[in-house]
Protein backbone atom coordinates (compact mmCIF):
# COMPACT_ATOMS: atom_id res chain seq x y z
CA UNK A 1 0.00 0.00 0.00
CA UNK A 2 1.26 3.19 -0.62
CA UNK A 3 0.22 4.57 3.10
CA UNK A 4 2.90 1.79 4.43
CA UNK A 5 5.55 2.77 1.91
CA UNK A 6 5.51 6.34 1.96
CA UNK A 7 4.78 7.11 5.88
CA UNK A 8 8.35 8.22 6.72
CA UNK A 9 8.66 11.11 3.81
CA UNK A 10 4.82 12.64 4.00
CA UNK A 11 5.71 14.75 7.18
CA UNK A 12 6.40 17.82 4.92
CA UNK A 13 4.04 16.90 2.26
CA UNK A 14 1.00 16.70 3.60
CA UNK A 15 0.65 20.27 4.57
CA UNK A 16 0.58 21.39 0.84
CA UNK A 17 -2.88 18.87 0.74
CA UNK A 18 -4.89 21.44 2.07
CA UNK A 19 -5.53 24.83 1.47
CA UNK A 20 -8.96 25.24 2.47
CA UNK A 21 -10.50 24.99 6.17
CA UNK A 22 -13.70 24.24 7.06
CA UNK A 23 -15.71 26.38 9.48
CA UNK A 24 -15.07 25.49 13.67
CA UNK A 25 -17.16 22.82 14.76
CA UNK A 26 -20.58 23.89 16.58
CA UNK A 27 -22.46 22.56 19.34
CA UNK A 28 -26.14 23.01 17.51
CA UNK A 29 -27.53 20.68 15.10
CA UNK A 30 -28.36 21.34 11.64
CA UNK A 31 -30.61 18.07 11.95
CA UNK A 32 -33.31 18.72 14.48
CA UNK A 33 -32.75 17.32 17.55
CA UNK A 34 -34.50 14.05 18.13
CA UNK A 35 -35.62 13.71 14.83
CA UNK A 36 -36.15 10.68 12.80
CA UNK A 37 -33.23 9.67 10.40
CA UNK A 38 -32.95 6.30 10.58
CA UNK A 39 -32.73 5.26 6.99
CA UNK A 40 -29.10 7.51 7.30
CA UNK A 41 -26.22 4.98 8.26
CA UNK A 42 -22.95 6.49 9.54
CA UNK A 43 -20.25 4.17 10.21
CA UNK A 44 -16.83 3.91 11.52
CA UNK A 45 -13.25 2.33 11.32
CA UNK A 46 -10.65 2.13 13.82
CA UNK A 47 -7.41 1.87 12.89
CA UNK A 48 -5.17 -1.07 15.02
CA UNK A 49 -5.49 1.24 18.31
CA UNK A 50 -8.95 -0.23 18.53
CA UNK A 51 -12.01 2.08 19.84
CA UNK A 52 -11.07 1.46 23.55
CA UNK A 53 -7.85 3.53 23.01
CA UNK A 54 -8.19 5.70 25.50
CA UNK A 55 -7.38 8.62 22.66
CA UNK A 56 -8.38 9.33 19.21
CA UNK A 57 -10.35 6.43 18.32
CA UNK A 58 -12.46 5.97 21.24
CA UNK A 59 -13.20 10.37 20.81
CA UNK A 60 -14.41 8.99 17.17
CA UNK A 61 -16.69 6.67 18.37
CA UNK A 62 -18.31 9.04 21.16
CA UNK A 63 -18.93 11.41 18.41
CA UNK A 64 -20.91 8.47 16.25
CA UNK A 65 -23.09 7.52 19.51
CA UNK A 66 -23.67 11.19 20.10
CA UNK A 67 -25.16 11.48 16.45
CA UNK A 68 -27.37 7.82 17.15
CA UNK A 69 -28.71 9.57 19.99
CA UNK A 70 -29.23 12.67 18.73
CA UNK A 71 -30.27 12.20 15.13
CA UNK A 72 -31.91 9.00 15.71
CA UNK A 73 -29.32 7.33 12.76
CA UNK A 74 -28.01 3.86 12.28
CA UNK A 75 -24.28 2.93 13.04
CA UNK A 76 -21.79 0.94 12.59
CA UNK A 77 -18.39 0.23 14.19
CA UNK A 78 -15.88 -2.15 12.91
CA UNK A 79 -12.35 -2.43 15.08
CA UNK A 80 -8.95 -3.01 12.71
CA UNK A 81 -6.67 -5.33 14.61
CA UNK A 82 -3.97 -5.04 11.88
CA UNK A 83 -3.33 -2.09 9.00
CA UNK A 84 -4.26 -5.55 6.53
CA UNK A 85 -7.91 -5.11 8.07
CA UNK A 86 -8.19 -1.39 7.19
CA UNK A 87 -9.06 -2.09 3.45
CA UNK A 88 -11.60 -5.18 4.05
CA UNK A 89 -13.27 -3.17 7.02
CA UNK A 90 -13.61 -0.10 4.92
CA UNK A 91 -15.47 -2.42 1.63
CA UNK A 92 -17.17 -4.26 4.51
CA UNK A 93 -19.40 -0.91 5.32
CA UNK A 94 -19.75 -0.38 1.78
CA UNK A 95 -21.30 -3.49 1.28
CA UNK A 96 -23.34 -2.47 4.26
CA UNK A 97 -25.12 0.33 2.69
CA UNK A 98 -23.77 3.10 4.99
CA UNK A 99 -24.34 6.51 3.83
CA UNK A 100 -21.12 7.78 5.36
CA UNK A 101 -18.13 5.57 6.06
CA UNK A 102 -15.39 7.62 8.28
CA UNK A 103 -12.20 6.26 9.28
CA UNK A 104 -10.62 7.06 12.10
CA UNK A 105 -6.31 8.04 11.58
CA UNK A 106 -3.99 8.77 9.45
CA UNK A 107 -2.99 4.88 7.97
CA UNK A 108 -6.32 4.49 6.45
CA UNK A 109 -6.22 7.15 4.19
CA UNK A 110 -5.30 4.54 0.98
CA UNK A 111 -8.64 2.17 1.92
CA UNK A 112 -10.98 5.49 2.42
CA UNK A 113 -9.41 7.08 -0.83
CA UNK A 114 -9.67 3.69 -2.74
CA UNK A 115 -13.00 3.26 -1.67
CA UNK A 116 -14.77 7.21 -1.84
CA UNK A 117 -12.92 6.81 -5.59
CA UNK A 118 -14.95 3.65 -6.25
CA UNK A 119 -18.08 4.36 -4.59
CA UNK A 120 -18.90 8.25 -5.53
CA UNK A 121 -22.41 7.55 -4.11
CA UNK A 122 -21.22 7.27 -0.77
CA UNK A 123 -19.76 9.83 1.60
CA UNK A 124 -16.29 9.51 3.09
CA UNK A 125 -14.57 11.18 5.58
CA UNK A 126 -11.27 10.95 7.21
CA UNK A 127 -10.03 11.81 10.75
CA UNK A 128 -6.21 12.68 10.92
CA UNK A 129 -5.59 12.91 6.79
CA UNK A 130 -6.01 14.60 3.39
CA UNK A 131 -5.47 12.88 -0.09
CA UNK A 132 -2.56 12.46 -2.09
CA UNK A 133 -1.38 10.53 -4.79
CA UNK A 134 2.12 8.60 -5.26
CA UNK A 135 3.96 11.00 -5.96
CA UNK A 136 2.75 13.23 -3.12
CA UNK A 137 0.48 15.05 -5.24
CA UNK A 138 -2.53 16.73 -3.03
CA UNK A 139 -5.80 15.17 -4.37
CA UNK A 140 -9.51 16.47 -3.51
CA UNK A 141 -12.69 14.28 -3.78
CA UNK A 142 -16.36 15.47 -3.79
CA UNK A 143 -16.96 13.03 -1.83
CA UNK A 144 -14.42 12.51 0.75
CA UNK A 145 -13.69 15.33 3.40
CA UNK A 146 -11.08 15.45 5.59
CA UNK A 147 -10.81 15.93 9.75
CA UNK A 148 -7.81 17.71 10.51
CA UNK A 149 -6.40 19.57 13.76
CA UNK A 150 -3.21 21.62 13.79
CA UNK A 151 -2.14 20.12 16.98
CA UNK A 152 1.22 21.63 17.42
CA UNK A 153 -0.68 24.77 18.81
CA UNK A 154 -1.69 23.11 21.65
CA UNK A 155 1.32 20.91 22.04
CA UNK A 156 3.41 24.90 22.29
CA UNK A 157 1.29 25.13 25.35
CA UNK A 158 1.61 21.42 26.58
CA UNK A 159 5.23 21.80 26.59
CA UNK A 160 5.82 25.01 28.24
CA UNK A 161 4.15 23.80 30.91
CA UNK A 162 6.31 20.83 31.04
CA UNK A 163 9.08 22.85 31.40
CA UNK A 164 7.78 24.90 33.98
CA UNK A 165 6.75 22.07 35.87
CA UNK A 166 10.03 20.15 35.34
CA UNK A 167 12.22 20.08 38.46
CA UNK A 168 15.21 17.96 37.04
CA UNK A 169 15.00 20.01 33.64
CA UNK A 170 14.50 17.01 31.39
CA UNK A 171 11.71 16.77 29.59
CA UNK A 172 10.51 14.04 26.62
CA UNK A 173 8.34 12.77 24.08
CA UNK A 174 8.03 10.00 21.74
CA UNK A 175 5.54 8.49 18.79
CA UNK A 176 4.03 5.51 17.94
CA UNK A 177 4.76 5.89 14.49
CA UNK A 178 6.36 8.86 12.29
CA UNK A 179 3.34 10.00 10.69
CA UNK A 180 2.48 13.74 9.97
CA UNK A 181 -0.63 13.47 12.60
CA UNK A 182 2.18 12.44 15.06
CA UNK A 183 5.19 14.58 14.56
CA UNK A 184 2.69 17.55 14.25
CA UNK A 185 2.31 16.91 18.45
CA UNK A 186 6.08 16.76 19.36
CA UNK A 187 7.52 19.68 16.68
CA UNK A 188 5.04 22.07 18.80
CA UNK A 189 5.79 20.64 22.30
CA UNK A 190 9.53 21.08 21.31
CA UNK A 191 9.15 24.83 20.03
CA UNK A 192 6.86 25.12 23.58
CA UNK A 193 10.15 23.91 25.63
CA UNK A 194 12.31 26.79 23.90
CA UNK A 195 9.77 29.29 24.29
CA UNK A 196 9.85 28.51 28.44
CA UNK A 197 13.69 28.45 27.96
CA UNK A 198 14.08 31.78 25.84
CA UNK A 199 11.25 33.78 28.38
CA UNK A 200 13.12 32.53 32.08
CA UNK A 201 16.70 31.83 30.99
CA UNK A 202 16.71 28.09 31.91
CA UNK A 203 18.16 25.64 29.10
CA UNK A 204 15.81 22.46 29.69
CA UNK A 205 16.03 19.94 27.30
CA UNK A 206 13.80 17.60 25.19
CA UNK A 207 14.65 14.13 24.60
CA UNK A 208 12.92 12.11 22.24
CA UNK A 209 12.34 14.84 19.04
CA UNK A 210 14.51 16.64 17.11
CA UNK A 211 12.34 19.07 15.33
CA UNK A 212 15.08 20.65 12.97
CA UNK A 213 16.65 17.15 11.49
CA UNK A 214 12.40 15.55 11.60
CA UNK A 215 13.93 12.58 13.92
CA UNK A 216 13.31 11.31 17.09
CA UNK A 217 12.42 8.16 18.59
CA UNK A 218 9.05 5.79 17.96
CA UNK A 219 8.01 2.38 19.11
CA UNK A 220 6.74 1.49 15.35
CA UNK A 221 3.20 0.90 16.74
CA UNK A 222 0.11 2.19 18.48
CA UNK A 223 -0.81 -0.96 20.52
CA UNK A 224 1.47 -2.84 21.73
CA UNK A 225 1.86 -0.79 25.84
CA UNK A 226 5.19 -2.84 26.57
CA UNK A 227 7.12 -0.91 23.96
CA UNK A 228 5.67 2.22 25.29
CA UNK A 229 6.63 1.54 28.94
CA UNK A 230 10.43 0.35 27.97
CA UNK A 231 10.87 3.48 26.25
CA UNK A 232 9.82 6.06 28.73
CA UNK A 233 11.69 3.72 31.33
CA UNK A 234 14.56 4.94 29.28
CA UNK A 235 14.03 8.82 28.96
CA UNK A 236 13.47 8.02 33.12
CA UNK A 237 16.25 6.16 33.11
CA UNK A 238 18.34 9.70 32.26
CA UNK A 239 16.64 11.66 34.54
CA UNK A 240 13.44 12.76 32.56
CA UNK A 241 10.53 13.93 34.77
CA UNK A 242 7.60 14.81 32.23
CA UNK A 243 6.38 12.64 28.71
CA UNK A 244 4.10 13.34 26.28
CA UNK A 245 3.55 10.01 24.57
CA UNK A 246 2.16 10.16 21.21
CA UNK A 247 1.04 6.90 20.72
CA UNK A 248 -2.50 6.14 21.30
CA UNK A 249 -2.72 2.96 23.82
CA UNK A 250 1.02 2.42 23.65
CA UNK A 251 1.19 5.93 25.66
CA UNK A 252 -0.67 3.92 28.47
CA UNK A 253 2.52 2.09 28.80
CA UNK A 254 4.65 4.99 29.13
CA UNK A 255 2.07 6.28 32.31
CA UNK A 256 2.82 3.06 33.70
CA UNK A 257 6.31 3.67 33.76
CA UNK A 258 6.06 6.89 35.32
CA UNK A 259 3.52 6.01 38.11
CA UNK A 260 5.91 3.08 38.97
CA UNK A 261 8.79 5.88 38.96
CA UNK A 262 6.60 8.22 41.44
CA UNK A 263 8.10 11.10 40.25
CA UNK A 264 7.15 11.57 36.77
CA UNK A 265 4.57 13.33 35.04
CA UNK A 266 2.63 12.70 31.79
CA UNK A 267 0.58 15.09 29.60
CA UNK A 268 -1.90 12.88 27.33
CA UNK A 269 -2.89 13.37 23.72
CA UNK A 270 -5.86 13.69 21.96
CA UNK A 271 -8.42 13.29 24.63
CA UNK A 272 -7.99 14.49 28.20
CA UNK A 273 -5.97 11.47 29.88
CA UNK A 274 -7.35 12.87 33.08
CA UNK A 275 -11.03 11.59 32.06
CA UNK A 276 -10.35 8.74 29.99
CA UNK A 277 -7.45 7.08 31.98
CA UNK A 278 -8.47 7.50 35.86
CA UNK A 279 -5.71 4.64 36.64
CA UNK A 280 -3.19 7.05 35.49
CA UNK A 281 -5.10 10.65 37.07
CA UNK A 282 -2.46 11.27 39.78
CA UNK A 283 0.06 11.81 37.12
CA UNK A 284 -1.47 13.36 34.17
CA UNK A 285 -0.77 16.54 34.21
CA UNK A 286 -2.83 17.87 31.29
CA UNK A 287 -3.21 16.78 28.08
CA UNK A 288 -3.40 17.72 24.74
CA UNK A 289 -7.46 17.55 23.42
CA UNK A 290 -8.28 16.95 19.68
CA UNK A 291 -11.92 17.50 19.64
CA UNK A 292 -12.30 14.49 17.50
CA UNK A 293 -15.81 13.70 18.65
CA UNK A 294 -17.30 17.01 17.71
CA UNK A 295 -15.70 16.69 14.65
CA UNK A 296 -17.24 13.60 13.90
CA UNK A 297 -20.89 14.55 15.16
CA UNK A 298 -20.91 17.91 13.19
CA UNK A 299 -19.58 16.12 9.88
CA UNK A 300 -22.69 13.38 10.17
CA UNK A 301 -24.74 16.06 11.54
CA UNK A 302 -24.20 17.76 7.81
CA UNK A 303 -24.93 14.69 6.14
CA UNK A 304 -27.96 13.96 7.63
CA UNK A 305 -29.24 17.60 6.59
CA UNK A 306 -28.20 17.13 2.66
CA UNK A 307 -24.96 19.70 4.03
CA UNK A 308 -22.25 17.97 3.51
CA UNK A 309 -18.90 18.73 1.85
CA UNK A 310 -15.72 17.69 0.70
CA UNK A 311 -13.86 21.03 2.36
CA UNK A 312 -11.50 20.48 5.34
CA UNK A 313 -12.12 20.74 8.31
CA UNK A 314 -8.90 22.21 10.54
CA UNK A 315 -9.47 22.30 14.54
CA UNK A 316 -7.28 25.48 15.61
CA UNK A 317 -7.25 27.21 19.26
CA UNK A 318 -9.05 30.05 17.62
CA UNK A 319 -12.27 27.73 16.77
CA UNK A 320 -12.07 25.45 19.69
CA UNK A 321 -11.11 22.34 17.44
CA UNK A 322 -7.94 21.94 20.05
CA UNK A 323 -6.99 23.07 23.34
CA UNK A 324 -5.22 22.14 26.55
CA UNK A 325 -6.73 19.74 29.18
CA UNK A 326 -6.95 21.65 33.10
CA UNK A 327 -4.27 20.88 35.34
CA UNK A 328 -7.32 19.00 37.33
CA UNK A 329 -5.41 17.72 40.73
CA UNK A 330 -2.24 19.48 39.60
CA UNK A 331 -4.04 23.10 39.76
CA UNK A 332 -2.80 23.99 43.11
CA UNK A 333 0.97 22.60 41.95
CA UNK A 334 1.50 25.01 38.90
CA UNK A 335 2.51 28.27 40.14
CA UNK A 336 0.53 30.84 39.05
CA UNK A 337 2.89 32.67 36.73
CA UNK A 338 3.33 29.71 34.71
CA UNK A 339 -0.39 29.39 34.34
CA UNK A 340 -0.71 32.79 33.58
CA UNK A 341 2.18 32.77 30.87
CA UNK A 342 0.19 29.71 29.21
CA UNK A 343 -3.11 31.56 28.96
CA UNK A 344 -0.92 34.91 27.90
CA UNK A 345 0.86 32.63 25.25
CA UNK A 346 -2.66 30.90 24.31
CA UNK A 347 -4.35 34.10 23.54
CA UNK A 348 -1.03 35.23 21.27
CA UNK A 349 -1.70 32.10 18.85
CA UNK A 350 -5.82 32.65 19.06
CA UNK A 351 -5.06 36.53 18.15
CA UNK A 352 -2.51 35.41 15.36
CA UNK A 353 0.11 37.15 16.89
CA UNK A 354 2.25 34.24 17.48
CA UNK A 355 2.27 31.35 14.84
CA UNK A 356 3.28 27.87 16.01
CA UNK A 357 5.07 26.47 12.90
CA UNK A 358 5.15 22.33 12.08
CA UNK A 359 6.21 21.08 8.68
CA UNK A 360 2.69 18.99 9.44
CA UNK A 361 0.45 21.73 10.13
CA UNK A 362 -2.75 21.82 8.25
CA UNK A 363 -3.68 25.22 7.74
């Protein structure tokens, strides 16, 4: 597949797929609330994470049951095990007769794209991903419409605070695998670390990414927890005191190594860790929200109501798509002129007055 082949190198490509943004998600329905639509069927593919990931998956599938219980629709969910499922699961709601087939990360962009190519009577869409051909060519369908967040904006914020809130000045972060959706996370959590170091004249340091050279280190998967926990063991290992895993359920392993550790902190990605992991609450710092969920109701929402479209949809600060988690139990803990430099620093990249740059950034 050319998804497998081509991962590495699309870091830098994939931001010339997308010019155009779709509006900011909204909390109202276009469908009327309660009302009848079940002749529409929305369904859903995981990618290998699996829908109780914790993260971006499992945010897909609460956005899905919040349109079934809303719009009175029909769904269906179908968990990949491997990336050789993603193709079969994809034809498999096809065959179904779902009105709108979304999949859920970046690695199933070739079965969505295959299939919205084949099928122009059905509606795609695609959390995580645009289109593009072999040769890294941007590609637009009518029918397929992409779910995009520019992440590193709210990664800045995630890692100033881990340097503010590192007391051994060692902070990390690692992926699950080097995809655009991924690196966009740790090349703003990086540039968030030398903004804390530039403003109080401290030199803490970020193991795991280098943003300049586009390398860092991965555990080549987003399920297996084991290689997650081995590798933070190793940033803690060298005196690290705050992760930010980016690695769906993998990252679970990683919070396992810290809590063992006592002393170690994790910020979660994509949904707030604080919520969706309780095991792991005393740790979790914040985390990093893609409002994948919303994302996914509004898109069926559209659908349902004869609205939909092929435009992209970016989640920014400025229209609420992304933000950072509270500090929940850690409120008390961050001094106040480190929360008050986040919100300063927050309302800088809302304002466009400060850009957060990522060769992965959507808009």
């Amino acid at each position: 597949m050319k998804k497998i082949i081509r991962v590495a190198a699309l870091g830098g490509a994939l931001a010339l797929t997308l010019a155009a943004c779709g509006s900011a998600p909204e909390d109202d329905s276009t469908a009327s609330a309660g009302a009848e639509n079940a002749d529409f069927k929305a369904c859903m593919v995981s990618d290998e994470g699996g829908f109780d990931d914790k993260s971006f998956n499992q945010s897909g599938a609460e956005g899905l049951e919040r349109a079934k219980e809303e719009l009175g629709i029909t769904t269906a969910l179908v968990e990949s095990q491997d990336v050789t499922d993603f193709g079969p699961n994809v034809t498999n709601l096809v065959t179904q007769g779902c009105n709108l087939v979304i999949g859920v990360g970046f690695m199933l962009e070739d079965a969505i794209e295959e299939a919205a190519v084949a099928n122009p009577d059905i509606e795609f869409a695609l959390v995580d991903s645009g289109f593009s051909d072999a040769d890294f060519n941007p590609v637009t369908y009518d029918n397929a419409k992409p779910l995009l967040f520019d992440t590193q904006e709210a990664a800045y914020l995630a890692g100033y605070a881990a340097a503010g809130m590192s007391t051994t000045g060692k902070v990390a972060t690692f992926g699950g695998i080097a995809l655009p959706s991924v690196t966009i996370f740790m090349d703003g959590y990086v540039d968030g670390v030398a903004k804390y170091n530039e403003d109080n004249g401290t030199a803490v340091e970020v193991f795991g990414w280098d943003k300049a050279a586009q390398t860092g280190s991965f555990t080549g998967d987003f399920s297996n927890q084991a290689n997650g926990q081995n590798l933070a063991k190793g940033f803690i290992d060298q005196g690290v005191d705050v992760i930010m895993p980016v690695a769906g359920p993998v990252g679970l392993g990683a919070a396992a190594a810290a809590k063992e550790a006592g002393d170690v902190l994790i910020i979660g990605v994509d949904a707030d860790w604080f919520e969706t992991a309780p095991d792991y609450s005393s740790i979790i710092l914040t985390s990093v929200i893609k409002e994948i969920g919303q994302a996914v109701f509004d898109t069926v929402d559209q659908a349902v109501a004869g609205e939909y479209t092929s435009e992209a949809y970016v989640g920014t600060l400025a229209n609420g798509g992304i933000g950072l988690a509270p500090f929940h139990d850690f409120e008390a803990k961050v001094p106040s002129e480190l929360a008050d430099a986040i919100e300063a620093l927050k309302a800088e990249i809302i304002a466009g007055d400060l850009s957060v740059d990522s060769p992965s950034a959507n808009s």
